[in-house]
C-alpha atoms as a PDB file:
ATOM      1  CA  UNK A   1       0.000   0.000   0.000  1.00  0.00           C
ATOM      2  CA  UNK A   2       1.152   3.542  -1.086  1.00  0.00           C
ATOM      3  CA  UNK A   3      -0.421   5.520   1.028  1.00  0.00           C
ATOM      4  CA  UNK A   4       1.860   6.851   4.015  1.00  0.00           C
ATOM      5  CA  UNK A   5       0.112   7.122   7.489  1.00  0.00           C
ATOM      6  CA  UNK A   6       1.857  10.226   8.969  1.00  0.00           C
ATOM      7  CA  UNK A   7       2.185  11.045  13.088  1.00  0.00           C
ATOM      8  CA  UNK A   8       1.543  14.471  13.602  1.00  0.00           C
ATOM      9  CA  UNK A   9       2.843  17.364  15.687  1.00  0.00           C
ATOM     10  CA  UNK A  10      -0.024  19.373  16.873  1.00  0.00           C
ATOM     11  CA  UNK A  11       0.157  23.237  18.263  1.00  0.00           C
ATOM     12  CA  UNK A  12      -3.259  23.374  19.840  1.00  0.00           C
ATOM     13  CA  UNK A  13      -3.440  24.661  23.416  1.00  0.00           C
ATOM     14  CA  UNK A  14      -3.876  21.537  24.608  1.00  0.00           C
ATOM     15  CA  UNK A  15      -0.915  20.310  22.817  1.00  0.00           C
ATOM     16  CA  UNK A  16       2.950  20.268  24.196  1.00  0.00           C
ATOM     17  CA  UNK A  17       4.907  20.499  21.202  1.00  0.00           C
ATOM     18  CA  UNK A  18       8.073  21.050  22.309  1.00  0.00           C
ATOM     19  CA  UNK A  19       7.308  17.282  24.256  1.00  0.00           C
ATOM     20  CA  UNK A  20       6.353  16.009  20.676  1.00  0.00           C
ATOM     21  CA  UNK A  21      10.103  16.897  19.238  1.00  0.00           C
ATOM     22  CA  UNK A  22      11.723  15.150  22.230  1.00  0.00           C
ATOM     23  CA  UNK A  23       9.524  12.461  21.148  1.00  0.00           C
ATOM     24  CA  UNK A  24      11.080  11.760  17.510  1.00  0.00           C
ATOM     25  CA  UNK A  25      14.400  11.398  18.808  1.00  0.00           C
ATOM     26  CA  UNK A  26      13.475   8.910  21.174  1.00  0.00           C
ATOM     27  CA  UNK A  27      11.071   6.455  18.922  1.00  0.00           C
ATOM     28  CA  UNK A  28      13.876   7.398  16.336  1.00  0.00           C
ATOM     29  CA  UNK A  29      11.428   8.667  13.984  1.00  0.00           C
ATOM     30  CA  UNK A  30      12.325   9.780  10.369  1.00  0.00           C
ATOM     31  CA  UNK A  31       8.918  11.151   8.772  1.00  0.00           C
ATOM     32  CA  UNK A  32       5.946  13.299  10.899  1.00  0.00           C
ATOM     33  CA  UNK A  33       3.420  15.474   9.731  1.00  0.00           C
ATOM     34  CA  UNK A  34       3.599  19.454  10.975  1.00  0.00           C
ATOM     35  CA  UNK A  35       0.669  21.090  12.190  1.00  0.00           C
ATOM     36  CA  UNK A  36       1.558  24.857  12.240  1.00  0.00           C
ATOM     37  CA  UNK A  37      -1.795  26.809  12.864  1.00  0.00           C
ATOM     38  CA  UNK A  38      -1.349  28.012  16.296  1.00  0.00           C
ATOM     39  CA  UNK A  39       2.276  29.232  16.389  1.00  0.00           C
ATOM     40  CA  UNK A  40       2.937  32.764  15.500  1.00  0.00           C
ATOM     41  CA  UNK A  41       6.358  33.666  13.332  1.00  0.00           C
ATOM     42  CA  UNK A  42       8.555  33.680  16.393  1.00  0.00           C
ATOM     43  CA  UNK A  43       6.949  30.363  18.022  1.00  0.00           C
ATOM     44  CA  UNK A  44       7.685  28.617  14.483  1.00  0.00           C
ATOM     45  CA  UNK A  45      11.575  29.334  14.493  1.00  0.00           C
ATOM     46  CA  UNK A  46      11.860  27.636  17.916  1.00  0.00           C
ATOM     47  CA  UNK A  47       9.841  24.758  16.767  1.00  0.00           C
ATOM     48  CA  UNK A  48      11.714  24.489  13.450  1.00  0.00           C
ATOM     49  CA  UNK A  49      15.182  25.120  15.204  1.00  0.00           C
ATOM     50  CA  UNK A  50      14.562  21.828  17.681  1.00  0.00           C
ATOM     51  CA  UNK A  51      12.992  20.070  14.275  1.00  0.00           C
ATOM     52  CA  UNK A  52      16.160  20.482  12.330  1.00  0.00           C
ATOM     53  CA  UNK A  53      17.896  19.191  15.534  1.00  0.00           C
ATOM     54  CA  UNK A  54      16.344  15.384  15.225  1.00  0.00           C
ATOM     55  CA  UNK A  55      16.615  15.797  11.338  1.00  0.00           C
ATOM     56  CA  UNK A  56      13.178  14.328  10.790  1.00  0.00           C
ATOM     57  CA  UNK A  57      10.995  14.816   7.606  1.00  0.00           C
ATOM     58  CA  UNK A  58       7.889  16.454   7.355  1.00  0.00           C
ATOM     59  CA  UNK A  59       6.488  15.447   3.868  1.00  0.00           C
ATOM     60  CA  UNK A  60       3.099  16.904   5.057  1.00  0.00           C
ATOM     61  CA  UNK A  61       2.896  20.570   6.386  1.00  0.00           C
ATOM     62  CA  UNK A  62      -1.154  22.169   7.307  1.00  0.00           C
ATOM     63  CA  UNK A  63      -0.086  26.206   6.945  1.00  0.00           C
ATOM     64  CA  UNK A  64      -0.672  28.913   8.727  1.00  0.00           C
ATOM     65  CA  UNK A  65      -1.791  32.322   7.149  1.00  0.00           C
ATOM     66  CA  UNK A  66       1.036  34.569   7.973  1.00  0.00           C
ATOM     67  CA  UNK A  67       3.295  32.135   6.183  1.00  0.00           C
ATOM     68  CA  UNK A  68       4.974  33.570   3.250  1.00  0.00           C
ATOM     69  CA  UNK A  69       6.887  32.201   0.244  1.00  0.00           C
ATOM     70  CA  UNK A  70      10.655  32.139   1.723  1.00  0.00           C
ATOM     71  CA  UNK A  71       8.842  29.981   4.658  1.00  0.00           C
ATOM     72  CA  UNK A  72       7.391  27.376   2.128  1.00  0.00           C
ATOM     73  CA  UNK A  73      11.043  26.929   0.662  1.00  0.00           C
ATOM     74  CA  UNK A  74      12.366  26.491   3.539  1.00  0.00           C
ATOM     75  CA  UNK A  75      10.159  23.691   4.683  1.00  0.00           C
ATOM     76  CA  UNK A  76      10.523  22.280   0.972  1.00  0.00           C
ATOM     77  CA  UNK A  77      14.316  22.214   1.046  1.00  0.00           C
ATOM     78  CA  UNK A  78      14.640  21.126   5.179  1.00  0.00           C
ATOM     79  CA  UNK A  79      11.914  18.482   5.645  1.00  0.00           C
ATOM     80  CA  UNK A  80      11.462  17.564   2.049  1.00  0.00           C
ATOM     81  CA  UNK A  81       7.789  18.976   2.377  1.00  0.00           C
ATOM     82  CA  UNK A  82       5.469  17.541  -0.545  1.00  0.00           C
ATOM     83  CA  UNK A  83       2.127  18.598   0.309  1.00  0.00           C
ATOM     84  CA  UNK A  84       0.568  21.696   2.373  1.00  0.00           C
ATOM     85  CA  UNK A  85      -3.187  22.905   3.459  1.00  0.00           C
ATOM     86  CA  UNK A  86      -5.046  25.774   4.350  1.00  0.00           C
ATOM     87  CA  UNK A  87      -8.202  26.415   5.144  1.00  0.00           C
ATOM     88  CA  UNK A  88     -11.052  27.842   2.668  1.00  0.00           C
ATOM     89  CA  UNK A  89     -10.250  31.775   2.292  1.00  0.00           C
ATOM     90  CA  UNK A  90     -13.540  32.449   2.273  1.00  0.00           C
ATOM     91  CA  UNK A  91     -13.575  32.375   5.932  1.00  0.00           C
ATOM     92  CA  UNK A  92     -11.100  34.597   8.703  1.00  0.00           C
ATOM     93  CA  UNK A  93      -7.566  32.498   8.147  1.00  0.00           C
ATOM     94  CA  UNK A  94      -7.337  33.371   4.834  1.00  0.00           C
ATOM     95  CA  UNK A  95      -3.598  33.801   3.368  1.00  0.00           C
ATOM     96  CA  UNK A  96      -1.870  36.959   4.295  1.00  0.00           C
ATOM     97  CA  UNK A  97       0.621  36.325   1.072  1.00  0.00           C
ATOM     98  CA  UNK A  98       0.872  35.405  -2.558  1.00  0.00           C
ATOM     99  CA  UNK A  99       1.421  31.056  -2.482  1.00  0.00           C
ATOM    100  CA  UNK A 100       0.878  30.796  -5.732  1.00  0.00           C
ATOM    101  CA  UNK A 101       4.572  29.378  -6.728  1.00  0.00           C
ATOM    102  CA  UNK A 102       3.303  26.373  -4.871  1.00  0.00           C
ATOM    103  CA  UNK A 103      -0.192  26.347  -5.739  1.00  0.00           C
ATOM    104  CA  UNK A 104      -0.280  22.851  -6.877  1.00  0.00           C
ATOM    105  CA  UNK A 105       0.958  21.870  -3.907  1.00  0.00           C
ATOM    106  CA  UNK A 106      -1.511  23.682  -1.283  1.00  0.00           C
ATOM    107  CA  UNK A 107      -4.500  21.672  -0.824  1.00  0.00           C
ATOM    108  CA  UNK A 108      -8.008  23.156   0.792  1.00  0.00           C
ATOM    109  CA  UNK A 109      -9.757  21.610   4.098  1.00  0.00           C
ATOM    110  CA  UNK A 110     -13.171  20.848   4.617  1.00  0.00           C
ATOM    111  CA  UNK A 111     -13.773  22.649   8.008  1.00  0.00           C
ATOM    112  CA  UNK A 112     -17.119  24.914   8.677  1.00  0.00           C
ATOM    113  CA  UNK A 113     -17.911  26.257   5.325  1.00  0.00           C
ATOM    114  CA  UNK A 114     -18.566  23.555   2.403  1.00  0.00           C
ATOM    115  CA  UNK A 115     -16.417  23.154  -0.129  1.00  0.00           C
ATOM    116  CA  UNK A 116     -16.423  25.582  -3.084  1.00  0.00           C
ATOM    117  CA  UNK A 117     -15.277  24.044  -6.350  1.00  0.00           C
ATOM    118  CA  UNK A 118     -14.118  27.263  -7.830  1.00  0.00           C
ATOM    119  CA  UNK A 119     -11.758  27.648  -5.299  1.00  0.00           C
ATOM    120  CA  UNK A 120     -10.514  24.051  -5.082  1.00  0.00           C
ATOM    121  CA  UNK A 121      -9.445  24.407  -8.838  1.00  0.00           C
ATOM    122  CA  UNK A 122      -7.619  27.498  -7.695  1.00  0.00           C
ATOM    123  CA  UNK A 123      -5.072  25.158  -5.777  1.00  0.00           C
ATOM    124  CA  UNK A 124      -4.025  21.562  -6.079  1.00  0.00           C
ATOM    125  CA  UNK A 125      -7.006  19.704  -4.692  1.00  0.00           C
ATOM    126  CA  UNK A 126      -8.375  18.489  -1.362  1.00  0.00           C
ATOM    127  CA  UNK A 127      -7.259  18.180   1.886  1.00  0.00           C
ATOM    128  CA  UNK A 128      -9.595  15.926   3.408  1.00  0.00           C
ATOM    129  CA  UNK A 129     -10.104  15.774   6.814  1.00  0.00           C
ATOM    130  CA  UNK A 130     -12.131  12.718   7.257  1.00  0.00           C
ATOM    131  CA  UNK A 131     -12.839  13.414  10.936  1.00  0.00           C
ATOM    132  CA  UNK A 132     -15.012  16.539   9.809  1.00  0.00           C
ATOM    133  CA  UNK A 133     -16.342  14.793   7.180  1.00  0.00           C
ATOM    134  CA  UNK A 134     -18.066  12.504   9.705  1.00  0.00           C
ATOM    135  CA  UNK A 135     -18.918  15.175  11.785  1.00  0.00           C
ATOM    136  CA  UNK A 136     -21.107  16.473   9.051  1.00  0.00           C
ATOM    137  CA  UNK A 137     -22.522  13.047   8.350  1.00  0.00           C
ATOM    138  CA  UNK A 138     -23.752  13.161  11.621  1.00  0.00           C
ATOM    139  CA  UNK A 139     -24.919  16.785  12.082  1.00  0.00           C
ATOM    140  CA  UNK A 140     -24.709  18.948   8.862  1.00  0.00           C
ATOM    141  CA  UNK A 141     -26.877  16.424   6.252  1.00  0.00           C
ATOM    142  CA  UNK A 142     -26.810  19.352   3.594  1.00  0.00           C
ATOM    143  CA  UNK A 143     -23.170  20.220   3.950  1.00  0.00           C
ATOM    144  CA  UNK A 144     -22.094  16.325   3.954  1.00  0.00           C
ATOM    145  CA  UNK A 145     -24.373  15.765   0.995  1.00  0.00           C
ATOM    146  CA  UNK A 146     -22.695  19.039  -1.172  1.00  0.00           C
ATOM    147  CA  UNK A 147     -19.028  18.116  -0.039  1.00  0.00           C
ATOM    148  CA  UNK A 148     -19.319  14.617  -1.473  1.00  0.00           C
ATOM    149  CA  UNK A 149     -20.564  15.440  -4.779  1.00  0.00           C
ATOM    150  CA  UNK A 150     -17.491  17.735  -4.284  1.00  0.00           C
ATOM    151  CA  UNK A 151     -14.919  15.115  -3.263  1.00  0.00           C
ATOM    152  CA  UNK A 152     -15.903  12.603  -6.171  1.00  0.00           C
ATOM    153  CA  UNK A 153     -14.776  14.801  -8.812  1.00  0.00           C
ATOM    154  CA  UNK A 154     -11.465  16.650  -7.532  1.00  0.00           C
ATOM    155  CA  UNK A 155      -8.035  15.320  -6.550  1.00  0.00           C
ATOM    156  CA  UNK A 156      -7.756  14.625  -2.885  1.00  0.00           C
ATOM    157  CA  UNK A 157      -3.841  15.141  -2.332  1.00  0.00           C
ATOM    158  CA  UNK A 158      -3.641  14.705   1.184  1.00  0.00           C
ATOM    159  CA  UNK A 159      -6.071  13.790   5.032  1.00  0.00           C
ATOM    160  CA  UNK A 160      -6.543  14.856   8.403  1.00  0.00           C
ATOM    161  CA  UNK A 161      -7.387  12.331  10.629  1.00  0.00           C
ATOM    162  CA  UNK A 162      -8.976  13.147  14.177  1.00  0.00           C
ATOM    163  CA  UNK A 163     -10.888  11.586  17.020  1.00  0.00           C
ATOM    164  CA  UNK A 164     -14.727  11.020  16.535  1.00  0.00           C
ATOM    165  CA  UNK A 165     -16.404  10.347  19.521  1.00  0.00           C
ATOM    166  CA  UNK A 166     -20.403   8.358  20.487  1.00  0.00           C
ATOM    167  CA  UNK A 167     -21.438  11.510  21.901  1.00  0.00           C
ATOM    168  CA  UNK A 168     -21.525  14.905  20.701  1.00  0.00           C
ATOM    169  CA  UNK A 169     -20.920  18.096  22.969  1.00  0.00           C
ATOM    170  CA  UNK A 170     -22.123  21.380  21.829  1.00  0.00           C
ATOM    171  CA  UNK A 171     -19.950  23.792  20.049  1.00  0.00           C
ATOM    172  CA  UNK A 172     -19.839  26.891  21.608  1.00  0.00           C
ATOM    173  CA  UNK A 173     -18.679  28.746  18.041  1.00  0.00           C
ATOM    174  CA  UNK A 174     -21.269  27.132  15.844  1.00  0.00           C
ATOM    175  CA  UNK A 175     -24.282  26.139  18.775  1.00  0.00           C
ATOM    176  CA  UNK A 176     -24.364  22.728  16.601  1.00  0.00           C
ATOM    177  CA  UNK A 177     -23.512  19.034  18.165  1.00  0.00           C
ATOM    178  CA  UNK A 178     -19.342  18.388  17.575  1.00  0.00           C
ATOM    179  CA  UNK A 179     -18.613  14.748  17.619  1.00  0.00           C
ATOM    180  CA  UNK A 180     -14.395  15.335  16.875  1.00  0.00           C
ATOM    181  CA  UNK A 181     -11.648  15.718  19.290  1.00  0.00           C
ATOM    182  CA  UNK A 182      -8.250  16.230  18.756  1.00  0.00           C
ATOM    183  CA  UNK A 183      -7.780  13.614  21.643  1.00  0.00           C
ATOM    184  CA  UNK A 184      -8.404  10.202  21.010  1.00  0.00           C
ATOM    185  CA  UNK A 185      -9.430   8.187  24.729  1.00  0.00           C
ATOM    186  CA  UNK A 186     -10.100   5.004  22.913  1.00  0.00           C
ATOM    187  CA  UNK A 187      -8.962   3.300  19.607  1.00  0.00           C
ATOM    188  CA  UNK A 188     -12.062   3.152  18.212  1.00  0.00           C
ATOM    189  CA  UNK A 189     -12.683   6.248  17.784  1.00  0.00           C
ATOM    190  CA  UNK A 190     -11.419   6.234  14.236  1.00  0.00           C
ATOM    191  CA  UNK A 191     -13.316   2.856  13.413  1.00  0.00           C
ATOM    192  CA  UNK A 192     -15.409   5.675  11.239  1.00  0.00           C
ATOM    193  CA  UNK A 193     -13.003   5.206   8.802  1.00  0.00           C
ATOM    194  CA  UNK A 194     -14.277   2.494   7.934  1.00  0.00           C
ATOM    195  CA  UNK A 195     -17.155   4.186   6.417  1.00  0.00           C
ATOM    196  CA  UNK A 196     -15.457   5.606   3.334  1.00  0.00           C
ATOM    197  CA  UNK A 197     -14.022   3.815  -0.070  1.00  0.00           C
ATOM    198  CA  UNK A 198     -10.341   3.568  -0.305  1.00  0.00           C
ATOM    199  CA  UNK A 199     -10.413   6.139  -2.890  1.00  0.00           C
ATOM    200  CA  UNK A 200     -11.091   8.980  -0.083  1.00  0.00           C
ATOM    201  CA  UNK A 201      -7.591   8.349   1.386  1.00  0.00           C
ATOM    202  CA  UNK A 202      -4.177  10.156  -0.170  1.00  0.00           C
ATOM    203  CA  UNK A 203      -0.684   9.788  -0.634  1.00  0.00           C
ATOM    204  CA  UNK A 204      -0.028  11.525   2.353  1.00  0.00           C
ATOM    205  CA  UNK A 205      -2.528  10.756   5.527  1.00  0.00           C
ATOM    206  CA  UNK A 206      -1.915  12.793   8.875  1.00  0.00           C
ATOM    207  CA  UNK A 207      -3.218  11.838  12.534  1.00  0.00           C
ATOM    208  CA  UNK A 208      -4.428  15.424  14.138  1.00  0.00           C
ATOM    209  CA  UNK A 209      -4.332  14.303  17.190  1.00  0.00           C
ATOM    210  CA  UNK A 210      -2.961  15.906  20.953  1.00  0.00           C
ATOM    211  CA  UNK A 211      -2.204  12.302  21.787  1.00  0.00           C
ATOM    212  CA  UNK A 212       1.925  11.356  22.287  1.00  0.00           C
ATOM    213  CA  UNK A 213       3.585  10.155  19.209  1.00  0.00           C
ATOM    214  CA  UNK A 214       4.046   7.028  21.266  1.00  0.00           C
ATOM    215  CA  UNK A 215       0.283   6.884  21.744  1.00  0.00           C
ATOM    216  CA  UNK A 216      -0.298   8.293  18.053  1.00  0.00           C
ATOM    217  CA  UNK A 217       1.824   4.665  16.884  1.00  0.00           C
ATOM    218  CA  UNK A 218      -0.928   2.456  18.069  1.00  0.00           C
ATOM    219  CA  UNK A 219      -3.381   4.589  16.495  1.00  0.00           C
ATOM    220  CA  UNK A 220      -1.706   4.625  13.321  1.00  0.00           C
ATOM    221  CA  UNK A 221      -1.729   0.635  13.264  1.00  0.00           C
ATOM    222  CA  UNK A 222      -5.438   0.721  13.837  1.00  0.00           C
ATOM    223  CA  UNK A 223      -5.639   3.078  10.999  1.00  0.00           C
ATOM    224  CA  UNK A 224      -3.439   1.123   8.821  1.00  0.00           C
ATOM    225  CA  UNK A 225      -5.375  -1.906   9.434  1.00  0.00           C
ATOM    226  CA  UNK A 226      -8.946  -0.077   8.378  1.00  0.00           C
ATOM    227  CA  UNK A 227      -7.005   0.895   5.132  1.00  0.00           C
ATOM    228  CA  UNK A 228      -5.227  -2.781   4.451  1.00  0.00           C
ATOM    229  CA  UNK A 229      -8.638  -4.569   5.081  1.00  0.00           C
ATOM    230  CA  UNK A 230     -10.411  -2.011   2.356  1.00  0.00           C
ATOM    231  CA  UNK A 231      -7.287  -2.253  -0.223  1.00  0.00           C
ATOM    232  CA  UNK A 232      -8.324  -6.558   0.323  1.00  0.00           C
ATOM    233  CA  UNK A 233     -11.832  -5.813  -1.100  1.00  0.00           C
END
C-alpha cells in the first residue's frame, strides 16, 4: 500500500509540542506530519530550530496564514515537504501572502464552510479531513451531501485524521452538536473510517491528534489496518 500514514505534531493549546520533538528522537522517527496553525512567526523558528535538531521529515505541512513564500522553501528544502493545506479563504484564516509558486501543492480543508469548487481548482485539490467529514454526516446532512458530490470529482492530495467520539458536545462557536476531538481516549474512535471507499484516502494521511507520538503509533496501526482490510476488497 502507497499511502503513508503520517504522526503528527499538533500546536493546539492543549498540545505540548516542544514534548512532541523530544519524542522523535526517542522512537527514532524519520517522517511526521507538521501542524503549524497556532504558532505565531517567532513560536515557528523555535519549533523548526529543535525540528532540524532530530533531522526528521515532514512530507506533510497544514499552513498557517502569515506564512509567506521564503517559509514554504524552507520547509521544501529542510523536511522535504510535498504537500501543504489551508483552510477555505472564504472564511477569517485566509492567506496573508501570494502562495501561488506552490499552488499545486496547497490543498483546501473541509472545516465549517462547504467546499467551493471554484476555489478548489484554484489550488491543487483536497485536503480531506475525514474526521469533519463525519462530523457532518452526523450533524450537517446538507453540507455532507454538497461536499461529497465535491470530493468525487477533484483530486484529494492529502487527510486529516482526528478523534470522533459516540457523543456529541455542543460547540460553543457554531451552537451545533461536535462529535471530533483532537484527543483520542479510545482506539475506536477512528473505526469511522471504515465508512469511506479507499479512494477517499491520499498519498499523504496525517493523525491530528494531541495524543503522544508514542500513543499516536498504536493509532496509526489501527488506521493502517482499516485501510489494508479495504485495499483486500
Amino acid at each position: 500500500m502507497r499511502k503513508k500514514v503520517l504522526l503528527g505534531i499538533t500546536t493546539t493549546f492543549g498540545s505540548d509540542w516542544k514534548e512532541k520533538i523530544k519524542e522523535i528522537k526517542k522512537l527514532k522517527l524519520k517522517e511526521v506530519a507538521f501542524f503549524l496553525t497556532c504558532l505565531n512567526k517567532k513560536e515557528r523558528e523555535e519549533f523548526y530550530k529543535l525540528a532540524e535538531e532530530t533531522e526528521v521529515k515532514a512530507p506533510f505541512v497544514h499552513l498557517r496564514s502569515d506564512m509567506n513564500v521564503a517559509e514554504l522553501d524552507y520547509l521544501i528544502k529542510v523536511f522535504k515537504t510535498k504537500a501543504f493545506n489551508i483552510h477555505t479563504q472564504r472564511e477569517e484564516f485566509a492567506l496573508e501572502y501570494d502562495l501561488s509558486k506552490y499552488k499545486k501543492q496547497i490543498f483546501v480543508e473541509n472545516v465549517l464552510l462547504g467546499f467551493s469548487e471554484k476555489e478548489i481548482k484554484e489550488f491543487g485539490g483536497i485536503c480531506l479531513d475525514i474526521s469533519h467529514l463525519e462530523r457532518d454526516r452526523l450533524s450537517h446532512k446538507k453540507r455532507f451531501k454538497h461536499d461529497i458530490k465535491i470530493i468525487e470529482r477533484n483530486f484529494i492530495g492529502c487527510n486529516h485524521i482526528s478523534a470522533v467520539a459516540d457523543e456529541a458536545e455542543m460547540d460553543e462557536r457554531t451552537g451545533k452538536p461536535e462529535y471530533t476531538r483532537h484527543f483520542l481516549k479510545d482506539l475506536s474512535e477512528v473505526d469511522y473510517l471504515k465508512k469511506y471507499p479507499l479512494s477517499y484516502f491520499s498519498d499523504y494521511i496525517a493523525i491530528e491528534l494531541e495524543n503522544t507520538l508514542e500513543e499516536q503509533l498504536k493509532i496509526k496501526e489501527r488506521i493502517i489496518k482499516i485501510l489494508n482490510s479495504k485495499s483486500k476488497v
